[in-house]
Protein backbone atom coordinates (compact mmCIF):
# COMPACT_ATOMS: atom_id res chain seq x y z
CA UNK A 1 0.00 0.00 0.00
CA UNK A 2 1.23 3.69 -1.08
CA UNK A 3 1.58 5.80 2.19
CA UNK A 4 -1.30 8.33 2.87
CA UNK A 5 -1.13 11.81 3.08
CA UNK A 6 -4.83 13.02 3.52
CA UNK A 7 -5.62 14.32 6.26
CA UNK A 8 -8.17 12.26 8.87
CA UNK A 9 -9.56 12.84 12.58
CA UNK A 10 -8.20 10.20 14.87
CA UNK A 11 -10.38 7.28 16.60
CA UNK A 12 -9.00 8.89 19.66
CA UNK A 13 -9.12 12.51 17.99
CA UNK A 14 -5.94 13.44 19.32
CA UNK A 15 -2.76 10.75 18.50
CA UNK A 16 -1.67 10.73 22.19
CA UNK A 17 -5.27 9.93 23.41
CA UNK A 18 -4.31 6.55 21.09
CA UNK A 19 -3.60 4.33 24.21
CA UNK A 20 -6.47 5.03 26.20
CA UNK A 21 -9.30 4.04 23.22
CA UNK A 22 -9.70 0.95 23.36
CA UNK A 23 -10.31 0.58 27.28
CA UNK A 24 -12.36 4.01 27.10
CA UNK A 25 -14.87 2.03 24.25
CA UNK A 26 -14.99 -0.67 26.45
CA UNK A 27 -15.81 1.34 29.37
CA UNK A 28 -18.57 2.54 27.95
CA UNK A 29 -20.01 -0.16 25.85
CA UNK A 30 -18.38 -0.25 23.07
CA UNK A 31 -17.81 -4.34 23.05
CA UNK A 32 -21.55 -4.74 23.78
CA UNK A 33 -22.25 -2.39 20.72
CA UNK A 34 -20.05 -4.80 18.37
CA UNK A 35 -21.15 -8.17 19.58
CA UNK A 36 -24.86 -6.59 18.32
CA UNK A 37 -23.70 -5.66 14.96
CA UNK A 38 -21.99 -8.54 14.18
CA UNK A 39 -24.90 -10.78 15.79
CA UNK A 40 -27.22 -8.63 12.85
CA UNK A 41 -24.45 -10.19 10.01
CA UNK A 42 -24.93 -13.49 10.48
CA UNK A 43 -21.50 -14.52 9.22
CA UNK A 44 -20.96 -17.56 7.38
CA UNK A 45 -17.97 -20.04 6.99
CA UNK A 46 -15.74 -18.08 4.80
CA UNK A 47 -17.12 -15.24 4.55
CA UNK A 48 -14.83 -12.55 3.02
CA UNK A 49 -15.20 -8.86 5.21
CA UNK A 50 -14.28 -5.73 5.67
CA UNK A 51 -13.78 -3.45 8.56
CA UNK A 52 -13.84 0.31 7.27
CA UNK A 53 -11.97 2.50 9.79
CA UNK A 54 -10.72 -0.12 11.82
CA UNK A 55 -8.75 1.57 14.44
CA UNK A 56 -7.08 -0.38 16.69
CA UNK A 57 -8.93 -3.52 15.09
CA UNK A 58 -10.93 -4.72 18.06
CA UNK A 59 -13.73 -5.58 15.50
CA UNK A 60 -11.45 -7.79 13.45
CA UNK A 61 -9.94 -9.55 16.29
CA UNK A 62 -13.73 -9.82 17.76
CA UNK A 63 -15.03 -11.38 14.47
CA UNK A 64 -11.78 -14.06 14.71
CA UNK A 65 -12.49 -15.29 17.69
CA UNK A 66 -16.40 -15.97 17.01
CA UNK A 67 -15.91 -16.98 13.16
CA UNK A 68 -12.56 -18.38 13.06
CA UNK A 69 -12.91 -19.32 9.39
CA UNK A 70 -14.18 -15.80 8.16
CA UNK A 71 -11.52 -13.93 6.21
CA UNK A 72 -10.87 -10.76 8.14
CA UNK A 73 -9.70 -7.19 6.42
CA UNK A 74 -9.40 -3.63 8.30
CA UNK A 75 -8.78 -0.78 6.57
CA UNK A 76 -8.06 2.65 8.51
CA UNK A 77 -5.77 5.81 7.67
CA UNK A 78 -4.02 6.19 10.64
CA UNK A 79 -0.60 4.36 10.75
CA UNK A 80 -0.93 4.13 14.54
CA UNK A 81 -4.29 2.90 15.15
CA UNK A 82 -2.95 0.23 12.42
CA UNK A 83 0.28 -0.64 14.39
CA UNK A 84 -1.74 -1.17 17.52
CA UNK A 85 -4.13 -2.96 14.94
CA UNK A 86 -1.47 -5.76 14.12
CA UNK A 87 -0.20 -6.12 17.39
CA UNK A 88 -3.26 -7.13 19.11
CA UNK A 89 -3.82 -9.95 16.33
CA UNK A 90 0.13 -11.12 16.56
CA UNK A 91 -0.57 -11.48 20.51
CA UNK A 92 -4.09 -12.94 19.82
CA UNK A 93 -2.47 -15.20 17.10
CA UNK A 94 -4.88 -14.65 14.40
CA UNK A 95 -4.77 -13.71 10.81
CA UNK A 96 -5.96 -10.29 9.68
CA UNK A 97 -5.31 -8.26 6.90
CA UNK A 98 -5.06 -4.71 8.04
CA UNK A 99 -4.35 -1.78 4.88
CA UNK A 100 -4.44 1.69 5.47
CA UNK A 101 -6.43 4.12 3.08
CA UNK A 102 -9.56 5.93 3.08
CA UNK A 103 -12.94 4.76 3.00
CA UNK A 104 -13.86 6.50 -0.10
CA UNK A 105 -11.35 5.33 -1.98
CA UNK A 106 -11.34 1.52 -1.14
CA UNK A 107 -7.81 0.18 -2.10
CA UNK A 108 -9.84 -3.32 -3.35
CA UNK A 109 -11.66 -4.56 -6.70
CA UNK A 110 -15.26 -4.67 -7.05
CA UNK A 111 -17.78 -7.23 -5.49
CA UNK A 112 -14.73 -8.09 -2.92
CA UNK A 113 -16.38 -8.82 0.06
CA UNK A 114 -19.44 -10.45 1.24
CA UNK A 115 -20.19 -8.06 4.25
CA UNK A 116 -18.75 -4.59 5.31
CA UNK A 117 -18.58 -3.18 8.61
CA UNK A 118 -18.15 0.22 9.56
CA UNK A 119 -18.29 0.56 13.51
CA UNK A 120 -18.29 4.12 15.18
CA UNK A 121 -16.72 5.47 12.17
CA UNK A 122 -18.90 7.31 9.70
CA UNK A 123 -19.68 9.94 12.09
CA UNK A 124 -16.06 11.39 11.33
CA UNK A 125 -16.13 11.85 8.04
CA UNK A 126 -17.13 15.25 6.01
CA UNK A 127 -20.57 15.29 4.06
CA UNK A 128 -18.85 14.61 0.69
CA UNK A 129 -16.51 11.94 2.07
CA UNK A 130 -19.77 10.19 3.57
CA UNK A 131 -21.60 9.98 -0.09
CA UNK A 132 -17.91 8.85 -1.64
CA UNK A 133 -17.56 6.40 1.10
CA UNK A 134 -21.66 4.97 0.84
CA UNK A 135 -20.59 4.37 -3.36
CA UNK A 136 -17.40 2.79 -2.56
CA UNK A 137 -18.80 0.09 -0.44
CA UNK A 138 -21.43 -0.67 -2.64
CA UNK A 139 -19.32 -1.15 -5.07
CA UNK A 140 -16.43 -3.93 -3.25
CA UNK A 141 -19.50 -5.41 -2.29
CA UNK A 142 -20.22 -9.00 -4.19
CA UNK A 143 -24.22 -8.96 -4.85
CA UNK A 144 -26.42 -10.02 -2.19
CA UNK A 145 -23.46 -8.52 0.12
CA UNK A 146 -24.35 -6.21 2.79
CA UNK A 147 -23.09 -3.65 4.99
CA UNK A 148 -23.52 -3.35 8.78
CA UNK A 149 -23.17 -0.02 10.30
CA UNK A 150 -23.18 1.42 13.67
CA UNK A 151 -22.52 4.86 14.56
CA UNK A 152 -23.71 7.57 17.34
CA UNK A 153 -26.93 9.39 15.44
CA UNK A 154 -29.57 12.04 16.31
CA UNK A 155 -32.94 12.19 14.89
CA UNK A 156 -33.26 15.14 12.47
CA UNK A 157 -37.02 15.81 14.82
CA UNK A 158 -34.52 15.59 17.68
CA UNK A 159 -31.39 17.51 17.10
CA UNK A 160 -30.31 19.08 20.39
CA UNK A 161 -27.53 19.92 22.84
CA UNK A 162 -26.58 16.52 22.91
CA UNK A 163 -25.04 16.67 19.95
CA UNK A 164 -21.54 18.12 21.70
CA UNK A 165 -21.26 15.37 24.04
CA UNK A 166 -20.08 13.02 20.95
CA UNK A 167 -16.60 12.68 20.69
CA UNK A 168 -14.89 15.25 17.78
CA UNK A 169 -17.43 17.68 16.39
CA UNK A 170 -20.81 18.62 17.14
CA UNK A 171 -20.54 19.82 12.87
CA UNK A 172 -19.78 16.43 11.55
CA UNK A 173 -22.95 14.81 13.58
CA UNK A 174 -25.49 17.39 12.12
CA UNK A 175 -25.35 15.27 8.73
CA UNK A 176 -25.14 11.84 10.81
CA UNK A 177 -28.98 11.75 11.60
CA UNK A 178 -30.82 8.32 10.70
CA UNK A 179 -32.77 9.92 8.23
CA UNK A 180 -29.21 11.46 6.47
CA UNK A 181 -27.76 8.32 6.71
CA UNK A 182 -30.73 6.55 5.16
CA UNK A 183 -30.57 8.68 2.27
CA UNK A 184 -26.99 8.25 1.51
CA UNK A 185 -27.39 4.60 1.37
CA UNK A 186 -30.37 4.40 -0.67
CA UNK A 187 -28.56 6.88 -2.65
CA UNK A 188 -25.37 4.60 -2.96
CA UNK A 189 -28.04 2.26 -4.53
CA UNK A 190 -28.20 -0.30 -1.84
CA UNK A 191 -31.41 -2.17 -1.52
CA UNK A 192 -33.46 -2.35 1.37
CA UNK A 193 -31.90 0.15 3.47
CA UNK A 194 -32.99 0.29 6.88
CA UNK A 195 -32.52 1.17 10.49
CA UNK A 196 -32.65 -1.99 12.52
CA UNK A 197 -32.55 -0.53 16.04
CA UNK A 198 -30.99 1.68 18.55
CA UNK A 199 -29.21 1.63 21.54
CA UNK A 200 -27.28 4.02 24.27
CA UNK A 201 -23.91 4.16 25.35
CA UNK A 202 -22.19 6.05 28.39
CA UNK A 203 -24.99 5.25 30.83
CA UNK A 204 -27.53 6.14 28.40
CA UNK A 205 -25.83 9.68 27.33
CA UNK A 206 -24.95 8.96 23.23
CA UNK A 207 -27.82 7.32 20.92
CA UNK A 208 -26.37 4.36 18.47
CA UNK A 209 -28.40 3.09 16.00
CA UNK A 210 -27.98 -0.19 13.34
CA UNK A 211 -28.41 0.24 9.85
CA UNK A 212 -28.16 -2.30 7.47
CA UNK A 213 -28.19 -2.36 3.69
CA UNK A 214 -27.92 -4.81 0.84
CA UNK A 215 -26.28 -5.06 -2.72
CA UNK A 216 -28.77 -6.19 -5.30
CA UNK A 217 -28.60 -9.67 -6.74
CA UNK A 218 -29.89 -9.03 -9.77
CA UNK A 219 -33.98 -8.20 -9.03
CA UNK A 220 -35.90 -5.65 -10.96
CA UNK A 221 -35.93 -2.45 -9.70
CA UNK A 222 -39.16 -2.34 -8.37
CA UNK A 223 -38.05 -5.10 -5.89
CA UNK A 224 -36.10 -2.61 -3.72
């Protein structure tokens, strides 16, 4: 992989907040959160997937040790998160490919994978990089491939102070409502986009919800 020079926001959002993520997430439900989401994909034996903004990779190493057989890739910009990344699967002995790059500009060949994660992610990308990002995975998906997202959201009915107690920006949440991330997807030209449910982290202080979307397998439009 060519070394990136975009700029990106950090998992942590600062580099030396790095070593306190992962226990942070778990403190306040992050491993919870991800045994849902992955519970909702309903994995198969050799299932090719992809982790999009994988940070330190506790999804991958998560999805290793429940589906041993399933092919595991992360993909994240950050060198760091990505160093941490392979040195939790060394110690856990297990196989994962981990490739830095950007989410809307997947480093992999079309129809690629049969499911594609994106975990607590999408909420730091920019509008544009969101739509670029929705199109990409579509596209490395194989069809009847889906992707499995979880992120912090607000209603657009219910956007309030409690936007700024999200980690990074209160700016980059106002276009992560459900209803904003719905569109994008159906937009993207996934099929049967929808918002499977919601949850609450940090004692009930962030809303999470579950989206899920499919790749068509060749119906007619007027199946979606």
């Amino acid at each position: 992989m060519t070394s990136v020079r975009r700029s990106y926001l950090p998992a942590a959002g600062k580099d030396w907040l790095l070593p306190l993520y992962d226990p942070l997430v778990k403190l306040i439900g992050g491993d919870r959160i991800r045994k849902v989401l992955l519970d909702q994909a309903d994995l198969r034996p050799h299932d090719r997937v992809l982790d999009v903004g994988c940070g330190t990779g506790t999804l991958g190493l998560l999805i290793k040790r429940l589906y041993p057989g399933v092919e595991a890739v992360g993909l994240d910009p950050d060198p760091k998160a990505l160093t941490r990344a392979r040195r939790k699967a060394r110690k856990a002995a297990v196989a994962i490919q981990f490739d830095q790059g950007f989410s809307d500009d997947l480093p992999y060949h079309d129809s690629s994978f049969d499911r594609v994660f994106s975990s607590f992610m999408f909420h730091h990308l920019a509008p544009e990089e969101k739509e670029k990002t929705m199109r990409e995975v579509q596209r490395v998906l194989k069809p009847g491939g889906t992707l499995h997202l979880v992120d912090f959201t607000e209603s657009e009915s219910d956007v309030r102070g409690s936007l700024v107690r999200v980690p990074h920006s209160s700016e980059r949440m106002k276009d992560n409502s459900e209803e904003r991330i719905l569109i994008l997807l159906r937009q993207a030209g996934f099929l049967r986009a929808s918002r499977l449910t919601g949850g609450a982290m940090l004692f009930g202080q962030l809303q999470v919800s579950y989206f899920q979307a499919s790749v068509n397998t060749g119906q007619a439009e007027g199946d979606q």
